[in-house]
C-alpha atoms as a PDB file:
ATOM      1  CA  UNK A   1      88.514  67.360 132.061  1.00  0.00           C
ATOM      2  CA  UNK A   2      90.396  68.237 128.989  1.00  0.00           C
ATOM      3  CA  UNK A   3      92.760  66.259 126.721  1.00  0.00           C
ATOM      4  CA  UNK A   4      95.576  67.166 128.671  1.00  0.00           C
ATOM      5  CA  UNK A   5      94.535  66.708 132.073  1.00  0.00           C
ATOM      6  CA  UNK A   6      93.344  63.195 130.920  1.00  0.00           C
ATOM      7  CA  UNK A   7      97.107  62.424 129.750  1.00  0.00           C
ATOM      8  CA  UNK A   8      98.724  63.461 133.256  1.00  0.00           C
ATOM      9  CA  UNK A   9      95.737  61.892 134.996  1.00  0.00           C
ATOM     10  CA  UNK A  10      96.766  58.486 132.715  1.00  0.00           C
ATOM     11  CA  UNK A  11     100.467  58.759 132.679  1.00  0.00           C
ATOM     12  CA  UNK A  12     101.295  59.721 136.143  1.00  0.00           C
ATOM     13  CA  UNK A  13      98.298  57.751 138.095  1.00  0.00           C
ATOM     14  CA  UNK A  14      96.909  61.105 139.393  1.00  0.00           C
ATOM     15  CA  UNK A  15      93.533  61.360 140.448  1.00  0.00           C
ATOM     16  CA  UNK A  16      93.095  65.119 142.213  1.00  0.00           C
ATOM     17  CA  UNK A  17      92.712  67.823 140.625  1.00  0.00           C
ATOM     18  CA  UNK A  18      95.577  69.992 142.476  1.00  0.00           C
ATOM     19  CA  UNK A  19      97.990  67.264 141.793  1.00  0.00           C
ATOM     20  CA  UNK A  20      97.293  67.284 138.051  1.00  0.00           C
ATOM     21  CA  UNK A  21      96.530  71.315 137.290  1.00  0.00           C
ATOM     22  CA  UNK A  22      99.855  71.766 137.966  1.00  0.00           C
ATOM     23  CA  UNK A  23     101.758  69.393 135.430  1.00  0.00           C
ATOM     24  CA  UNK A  24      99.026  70.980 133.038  1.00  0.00           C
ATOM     25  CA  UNK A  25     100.166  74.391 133.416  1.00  0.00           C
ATOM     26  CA  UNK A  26     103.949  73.185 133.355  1.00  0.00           C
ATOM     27  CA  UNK A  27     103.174  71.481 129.880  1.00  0.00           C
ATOM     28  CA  UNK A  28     101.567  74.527 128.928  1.00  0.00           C
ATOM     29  CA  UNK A  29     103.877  77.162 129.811  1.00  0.00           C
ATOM     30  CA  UNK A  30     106.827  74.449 128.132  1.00  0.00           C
ATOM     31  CA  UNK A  31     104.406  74.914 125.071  1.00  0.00           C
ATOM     32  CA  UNK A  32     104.762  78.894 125.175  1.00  0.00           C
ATOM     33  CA  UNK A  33     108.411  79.279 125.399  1.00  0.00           C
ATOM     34  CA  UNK A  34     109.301  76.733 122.948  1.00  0.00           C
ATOM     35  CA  UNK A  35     107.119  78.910 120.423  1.00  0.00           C
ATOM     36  CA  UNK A  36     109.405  81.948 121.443  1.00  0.00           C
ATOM     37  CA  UNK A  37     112.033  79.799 120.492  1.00  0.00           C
ATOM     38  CA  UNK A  38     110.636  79.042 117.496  1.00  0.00           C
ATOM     39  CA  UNK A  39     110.567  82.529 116.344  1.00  0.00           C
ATOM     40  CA  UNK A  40     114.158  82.495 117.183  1.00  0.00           C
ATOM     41  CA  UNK A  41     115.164  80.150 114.574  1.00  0.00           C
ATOM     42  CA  UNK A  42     112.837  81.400 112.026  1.00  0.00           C
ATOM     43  CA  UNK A  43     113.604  84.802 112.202  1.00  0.00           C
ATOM     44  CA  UNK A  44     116.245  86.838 111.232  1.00  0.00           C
ATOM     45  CA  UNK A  45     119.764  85.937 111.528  1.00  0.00           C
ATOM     46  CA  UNK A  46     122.489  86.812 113.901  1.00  0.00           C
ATOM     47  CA  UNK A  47     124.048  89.235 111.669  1.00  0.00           C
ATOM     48  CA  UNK A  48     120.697  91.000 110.731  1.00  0.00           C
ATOM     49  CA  UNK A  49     119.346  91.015 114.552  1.00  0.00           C
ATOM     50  CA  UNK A  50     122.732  92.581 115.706  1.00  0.00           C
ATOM     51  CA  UNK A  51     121.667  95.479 112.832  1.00  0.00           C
ATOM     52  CA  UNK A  52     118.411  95.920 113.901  1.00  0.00           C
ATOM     53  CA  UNK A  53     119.503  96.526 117.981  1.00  0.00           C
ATOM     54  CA  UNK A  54     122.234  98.831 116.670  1.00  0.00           C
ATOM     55  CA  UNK A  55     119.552 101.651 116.130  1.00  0.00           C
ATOM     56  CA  UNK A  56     116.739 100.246 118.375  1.00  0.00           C
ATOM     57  CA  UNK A  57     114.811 102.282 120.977  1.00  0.00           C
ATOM     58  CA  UNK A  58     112.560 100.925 123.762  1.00  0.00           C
ATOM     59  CA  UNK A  59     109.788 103.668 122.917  1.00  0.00           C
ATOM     60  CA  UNK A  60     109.533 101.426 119.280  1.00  0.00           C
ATOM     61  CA  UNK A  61     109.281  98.526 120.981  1.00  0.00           C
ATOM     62  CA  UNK A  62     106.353 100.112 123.302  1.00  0.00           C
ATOM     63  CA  UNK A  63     105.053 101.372 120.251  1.00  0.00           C
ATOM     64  CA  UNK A  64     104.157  97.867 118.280  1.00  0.00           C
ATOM     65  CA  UNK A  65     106.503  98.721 115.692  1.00  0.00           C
ATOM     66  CA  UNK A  66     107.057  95.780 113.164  1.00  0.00           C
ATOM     67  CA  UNK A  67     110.017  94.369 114.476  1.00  0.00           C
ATOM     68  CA  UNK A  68     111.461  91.053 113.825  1.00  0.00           C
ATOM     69  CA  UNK A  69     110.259  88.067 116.391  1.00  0.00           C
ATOM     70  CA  UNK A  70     113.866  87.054 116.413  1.00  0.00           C
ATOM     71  CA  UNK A  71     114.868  90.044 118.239  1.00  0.00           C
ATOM     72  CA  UNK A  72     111.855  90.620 120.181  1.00  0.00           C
ATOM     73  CA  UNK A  73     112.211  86.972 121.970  1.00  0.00           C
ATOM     74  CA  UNK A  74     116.254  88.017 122.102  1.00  0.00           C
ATOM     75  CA  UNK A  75     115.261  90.830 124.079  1.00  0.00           C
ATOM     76  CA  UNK A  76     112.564  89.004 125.791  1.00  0.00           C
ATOM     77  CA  UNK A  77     115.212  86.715 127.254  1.00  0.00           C
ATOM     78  CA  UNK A  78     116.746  89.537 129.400  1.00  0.00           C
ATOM     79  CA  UNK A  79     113.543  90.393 130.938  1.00  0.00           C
ATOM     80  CA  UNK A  80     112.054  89.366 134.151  1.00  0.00           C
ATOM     81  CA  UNK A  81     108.924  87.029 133.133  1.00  0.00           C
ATOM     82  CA  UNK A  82     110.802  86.105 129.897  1.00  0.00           C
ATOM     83  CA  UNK A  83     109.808  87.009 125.950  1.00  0.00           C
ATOM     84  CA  UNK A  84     105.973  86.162 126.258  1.00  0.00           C
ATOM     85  CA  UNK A  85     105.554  89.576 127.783  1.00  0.00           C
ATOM     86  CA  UNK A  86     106.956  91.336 124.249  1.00  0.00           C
ATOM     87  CA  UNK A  87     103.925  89.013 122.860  1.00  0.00           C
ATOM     88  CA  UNK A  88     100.896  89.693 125.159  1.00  0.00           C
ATOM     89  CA  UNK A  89      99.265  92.770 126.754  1.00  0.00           C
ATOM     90  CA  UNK A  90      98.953  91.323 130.110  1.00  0.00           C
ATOM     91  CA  UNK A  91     102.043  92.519 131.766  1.00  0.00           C
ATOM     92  CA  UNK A  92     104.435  94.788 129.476  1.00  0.00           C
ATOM     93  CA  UNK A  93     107.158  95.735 130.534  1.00  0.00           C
ATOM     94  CA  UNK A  94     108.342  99.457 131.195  1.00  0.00           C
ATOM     95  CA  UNK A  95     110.819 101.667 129.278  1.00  0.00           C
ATOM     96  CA  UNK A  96     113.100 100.852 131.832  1.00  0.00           C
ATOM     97  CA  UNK A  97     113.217  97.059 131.670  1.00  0.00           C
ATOM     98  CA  UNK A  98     113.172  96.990 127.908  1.00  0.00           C
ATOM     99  CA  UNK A  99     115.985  99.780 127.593  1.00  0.00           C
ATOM    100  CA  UNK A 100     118.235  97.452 129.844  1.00  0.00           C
ATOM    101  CA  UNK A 101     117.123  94.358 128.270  1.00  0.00           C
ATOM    102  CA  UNK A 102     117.707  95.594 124.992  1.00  0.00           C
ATOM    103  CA  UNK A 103     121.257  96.774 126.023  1.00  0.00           C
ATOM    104  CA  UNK A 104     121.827  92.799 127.363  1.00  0.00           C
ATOM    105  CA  UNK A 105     120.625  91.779 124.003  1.00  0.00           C
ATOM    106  CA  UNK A 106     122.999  93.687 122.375  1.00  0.00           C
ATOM    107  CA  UNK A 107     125.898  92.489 124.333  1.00  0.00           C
ATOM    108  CA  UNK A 108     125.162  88.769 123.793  1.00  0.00           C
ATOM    109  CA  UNK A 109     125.361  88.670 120.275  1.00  0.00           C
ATOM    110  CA  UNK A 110     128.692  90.102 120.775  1.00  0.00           C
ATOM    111  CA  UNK A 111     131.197  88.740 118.133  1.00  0.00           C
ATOM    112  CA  UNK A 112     129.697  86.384 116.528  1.00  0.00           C
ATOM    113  CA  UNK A 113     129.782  86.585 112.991  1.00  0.00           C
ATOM    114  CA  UNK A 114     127.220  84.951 111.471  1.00  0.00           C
ATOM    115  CA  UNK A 115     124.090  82.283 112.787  1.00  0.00           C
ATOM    116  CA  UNK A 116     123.927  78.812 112.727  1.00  0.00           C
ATOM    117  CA  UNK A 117     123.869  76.181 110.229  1.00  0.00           C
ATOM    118  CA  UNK A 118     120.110  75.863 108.958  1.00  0.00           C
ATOM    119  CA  UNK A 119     120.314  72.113 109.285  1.00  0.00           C
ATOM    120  CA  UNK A 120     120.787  72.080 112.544  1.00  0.00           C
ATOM    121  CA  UNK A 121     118.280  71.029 114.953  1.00  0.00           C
ATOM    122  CA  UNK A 122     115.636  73.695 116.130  1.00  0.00           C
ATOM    123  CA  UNK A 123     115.981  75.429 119.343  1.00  0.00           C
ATOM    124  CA  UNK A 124     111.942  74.575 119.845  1.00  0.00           C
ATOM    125  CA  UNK A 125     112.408  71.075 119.111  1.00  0.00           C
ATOM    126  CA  UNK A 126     115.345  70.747 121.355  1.00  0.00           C
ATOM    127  CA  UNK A 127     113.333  72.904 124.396  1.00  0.00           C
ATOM    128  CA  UNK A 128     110.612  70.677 123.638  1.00  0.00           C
ATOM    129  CA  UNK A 129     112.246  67.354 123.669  1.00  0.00           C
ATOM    130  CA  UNK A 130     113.847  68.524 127.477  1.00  0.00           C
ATOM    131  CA  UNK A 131     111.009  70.338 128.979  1.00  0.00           C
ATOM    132  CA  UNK A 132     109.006  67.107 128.233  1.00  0.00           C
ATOM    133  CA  UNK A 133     111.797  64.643 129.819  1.00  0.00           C
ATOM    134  CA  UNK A 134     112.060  67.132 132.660  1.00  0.00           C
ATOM    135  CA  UNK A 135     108.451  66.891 133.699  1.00  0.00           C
ATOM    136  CA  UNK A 136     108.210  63.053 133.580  1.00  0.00           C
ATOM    137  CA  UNK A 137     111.221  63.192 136.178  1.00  0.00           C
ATOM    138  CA  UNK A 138     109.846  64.963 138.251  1.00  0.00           C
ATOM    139  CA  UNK A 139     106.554  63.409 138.151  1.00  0.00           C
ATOM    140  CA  UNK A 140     107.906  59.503 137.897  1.00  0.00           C
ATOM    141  CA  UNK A 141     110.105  59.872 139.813  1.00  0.00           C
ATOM    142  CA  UNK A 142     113.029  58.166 137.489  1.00  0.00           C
ATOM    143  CA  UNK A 143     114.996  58.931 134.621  1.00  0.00           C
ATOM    144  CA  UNK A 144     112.738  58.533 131.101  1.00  0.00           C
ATOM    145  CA  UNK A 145     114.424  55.432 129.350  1.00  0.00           C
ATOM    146  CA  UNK A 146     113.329  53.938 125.858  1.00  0.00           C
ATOM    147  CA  UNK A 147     111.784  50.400 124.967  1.00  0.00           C
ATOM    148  CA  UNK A 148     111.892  49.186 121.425  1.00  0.00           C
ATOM    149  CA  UNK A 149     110.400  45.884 120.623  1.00  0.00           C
ATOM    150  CA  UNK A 150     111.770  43.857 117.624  1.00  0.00           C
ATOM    151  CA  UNK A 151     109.728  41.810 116.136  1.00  0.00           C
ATOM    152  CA  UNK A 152     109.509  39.527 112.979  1.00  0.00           C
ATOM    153  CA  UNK A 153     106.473  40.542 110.035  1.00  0.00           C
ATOM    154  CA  UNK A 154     104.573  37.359 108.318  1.00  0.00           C
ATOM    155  CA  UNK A 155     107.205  38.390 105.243  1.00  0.00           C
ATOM    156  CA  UNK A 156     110.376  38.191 107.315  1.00  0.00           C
ATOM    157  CA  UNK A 157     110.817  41.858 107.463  1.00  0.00           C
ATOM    158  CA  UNK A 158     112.336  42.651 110.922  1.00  0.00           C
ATOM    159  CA  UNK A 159     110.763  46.108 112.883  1.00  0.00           C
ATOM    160  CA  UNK A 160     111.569  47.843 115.703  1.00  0.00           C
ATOM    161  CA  UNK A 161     109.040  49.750 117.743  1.00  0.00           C
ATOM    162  CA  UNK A 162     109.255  52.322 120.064  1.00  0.00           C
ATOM    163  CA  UNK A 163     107.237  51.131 123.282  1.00  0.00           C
ATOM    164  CA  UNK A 164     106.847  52.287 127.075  1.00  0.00           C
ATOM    165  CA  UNK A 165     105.297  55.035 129.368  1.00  0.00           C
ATOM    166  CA  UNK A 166     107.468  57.720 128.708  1.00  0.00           C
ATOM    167  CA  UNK A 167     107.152  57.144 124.645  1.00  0.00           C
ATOM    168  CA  UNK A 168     103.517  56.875 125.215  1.00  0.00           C
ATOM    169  CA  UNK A 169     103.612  59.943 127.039  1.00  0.00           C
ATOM    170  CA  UNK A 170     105.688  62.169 124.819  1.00  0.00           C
ATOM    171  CA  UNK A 171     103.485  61.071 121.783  1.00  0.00           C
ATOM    172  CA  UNK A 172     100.368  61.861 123.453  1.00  0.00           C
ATOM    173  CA  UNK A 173     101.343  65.186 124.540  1.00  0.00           C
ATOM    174  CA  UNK A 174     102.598  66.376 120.901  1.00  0.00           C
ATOM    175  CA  UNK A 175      99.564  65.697 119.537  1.00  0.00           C
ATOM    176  CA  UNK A 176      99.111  68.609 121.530  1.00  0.00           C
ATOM    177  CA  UNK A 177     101.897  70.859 120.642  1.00  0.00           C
ATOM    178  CA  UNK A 178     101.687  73.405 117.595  1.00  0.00           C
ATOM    179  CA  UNK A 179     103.512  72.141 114.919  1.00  0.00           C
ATOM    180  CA  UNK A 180     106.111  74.805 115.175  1.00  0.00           C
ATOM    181  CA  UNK A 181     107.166  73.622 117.584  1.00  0.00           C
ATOM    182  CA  UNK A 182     108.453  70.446 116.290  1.00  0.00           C
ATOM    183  CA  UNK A 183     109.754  71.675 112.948  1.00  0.00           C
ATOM    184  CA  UNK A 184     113.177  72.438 112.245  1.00  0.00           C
ATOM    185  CA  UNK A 185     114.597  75.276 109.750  1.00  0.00           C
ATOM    186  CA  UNK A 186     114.381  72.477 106.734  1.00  0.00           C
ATOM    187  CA  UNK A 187     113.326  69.244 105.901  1.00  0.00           C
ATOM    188  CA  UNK A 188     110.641  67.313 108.000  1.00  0.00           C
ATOM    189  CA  UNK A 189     108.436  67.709 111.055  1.00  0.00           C
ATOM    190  CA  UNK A 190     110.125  65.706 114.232  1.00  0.00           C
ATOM    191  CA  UNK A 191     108.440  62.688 114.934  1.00  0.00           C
ATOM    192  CA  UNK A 192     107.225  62.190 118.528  1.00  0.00           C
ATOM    193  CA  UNK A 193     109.334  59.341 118.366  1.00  0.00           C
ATOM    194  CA  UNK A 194     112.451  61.250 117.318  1.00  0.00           C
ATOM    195  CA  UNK A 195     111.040  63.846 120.839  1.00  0.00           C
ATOM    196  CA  UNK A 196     110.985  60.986 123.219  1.00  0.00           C
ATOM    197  CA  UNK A 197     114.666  59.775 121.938  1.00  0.00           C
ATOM    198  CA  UNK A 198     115.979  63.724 121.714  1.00  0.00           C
ATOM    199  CA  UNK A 199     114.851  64.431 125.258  1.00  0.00           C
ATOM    200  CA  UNK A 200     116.672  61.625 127.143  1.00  0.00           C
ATOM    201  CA  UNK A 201     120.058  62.703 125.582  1.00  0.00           C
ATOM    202  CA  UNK A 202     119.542  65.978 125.899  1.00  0.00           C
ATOM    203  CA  UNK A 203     118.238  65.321 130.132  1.00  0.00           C
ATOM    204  CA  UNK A 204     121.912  63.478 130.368  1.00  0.00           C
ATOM    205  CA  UNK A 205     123.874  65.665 129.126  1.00  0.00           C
ATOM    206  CA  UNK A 206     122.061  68.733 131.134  1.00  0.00           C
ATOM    207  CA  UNK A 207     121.791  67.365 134.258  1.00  0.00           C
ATOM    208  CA  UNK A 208     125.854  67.051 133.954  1.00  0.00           C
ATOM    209  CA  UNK A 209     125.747  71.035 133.434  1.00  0.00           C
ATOM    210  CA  UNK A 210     124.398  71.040 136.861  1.00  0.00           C
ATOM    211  CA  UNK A 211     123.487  74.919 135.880  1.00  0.00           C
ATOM    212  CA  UNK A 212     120.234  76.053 137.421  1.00  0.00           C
ATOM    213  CA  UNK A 213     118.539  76.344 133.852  1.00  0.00           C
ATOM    214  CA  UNK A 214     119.575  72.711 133.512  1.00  0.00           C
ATOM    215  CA  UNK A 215     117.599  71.886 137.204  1.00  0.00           C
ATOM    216  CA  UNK A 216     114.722  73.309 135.768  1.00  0.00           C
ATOM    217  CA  UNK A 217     114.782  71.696 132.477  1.00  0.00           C
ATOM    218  CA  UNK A 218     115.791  74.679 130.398  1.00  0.00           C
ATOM    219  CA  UNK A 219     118.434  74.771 127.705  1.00  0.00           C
ATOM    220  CA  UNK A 220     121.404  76.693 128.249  1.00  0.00           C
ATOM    221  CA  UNK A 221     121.291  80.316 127.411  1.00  0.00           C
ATOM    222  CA  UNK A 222     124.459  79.780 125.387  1.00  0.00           C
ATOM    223  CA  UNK A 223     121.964  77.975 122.826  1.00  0.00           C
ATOM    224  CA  UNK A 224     119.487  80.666 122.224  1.00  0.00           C
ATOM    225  CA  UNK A 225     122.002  83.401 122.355  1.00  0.00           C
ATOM    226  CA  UNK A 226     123.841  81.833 119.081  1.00  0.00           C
ATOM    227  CA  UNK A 227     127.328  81.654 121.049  1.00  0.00           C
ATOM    228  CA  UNK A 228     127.655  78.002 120.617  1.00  0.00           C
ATOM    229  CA  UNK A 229     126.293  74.630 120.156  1.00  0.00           C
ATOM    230  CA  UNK A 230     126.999  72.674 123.441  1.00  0.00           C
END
């Protein structure tokens, strides 16, 4: 049993192996997309993607031409199976798909003028802090919810301290995650902490979308697509 299978054994009080494999694999796969949405905020920007798809044919992306991640997860995002087939060999996609995919791509930057504000949180970390507070739902059952404990040190110093499952959870499970996935465009890595505190506001405030992407824990594709910041 690996290190993850040990955490949703822990966590979620599972003892077979078919109920836990597949909370695995949902971690997992959360832990591939974010990383395409990592290469979405640290590639190109808006205004240099909507260049490059200008001029770009599906035979150079067949051809592993160097072409910016950015754009390559953009056009992954209008393709059945999503980006990771533009960054695998195990199922890519035909001339077709990627001709009408890249057309999509094209169409979504549409008039925006320029990308967003570098401070701004990451797309990963945001996909991250969701996915996460998506799967303890739907494995607990409830709603994730924080505990902080406040207690006094021997010099009088007040602390708080982030305590519960869910925290628990969420820390053990980004000891896990690559740490692109938690960094934003500057400044410092997201603490696990910072996760567990991201994903319950950003679970409230999908879950009142009531889009489909928001049922299954995805951000809205008016995020990635740079149209706005909901």
């Amino acid at each position: 049993m690996n290190a993850l299978e040990k955490i949703v054994r822990d966590t979620f009080k599972l003892e077979e192996s078919d109920d836990i494999t597949p909370v695995v694999e949902d971690i997992e796969t959360l832990f591939a997309l974010c990383e395409c949405f990592a290469k979405l905020d640290s590639g190109a920007s808006l205004a240099a993607q909507r260049k490059i798809l200008a001029s770009l044919k599906p035979s150079e992306v067949r051809s592993d031409a160097d072409i910016d991640d950015a754009v390559l997860s953009r056009i992954g995002m209008f393709l059945p199976g999503g980006p990771i087939r533009l960054f695998t060999n195990d199922d890519p996609p035909s001339e077709s798909e990627l001709g009408a995919a890249i057309e999509k791509a094209r169409q979504s930057l549409g008039p925006v003028k320029r990308g967003r504000s570098p401070g701004t949180i990451s797309l990963a970390t945001r996909q991250l802090a969701l996915g996460l507070a998506h799967i303890w739902k739907q494995q607990a059952l409830k709603s994730p919810s924080r505990k902080v404990l406040k207690r006094r040190l021997q010099n009088g110093e007040d602390v708080s301290e982030e305590r519960g499952s869910y925290n628990h959870f969420v820390n053990a499970v980004c000891e896990f995650a690559p740490s692109s996935l938690r960094k934003p465009r500057k400044g410092k890595v997201a603490t696990a902490n910072y996760i567990a505190r991201l994903g319950i506001a950003e679970l409230k405030k999908r879950e009142q979308d009531g889009s489909e992407a928001a049922l299954r824990g995805l951000l809205p594709e008016s995020l990635w697509l740079g149209k706005k910041n909901p």
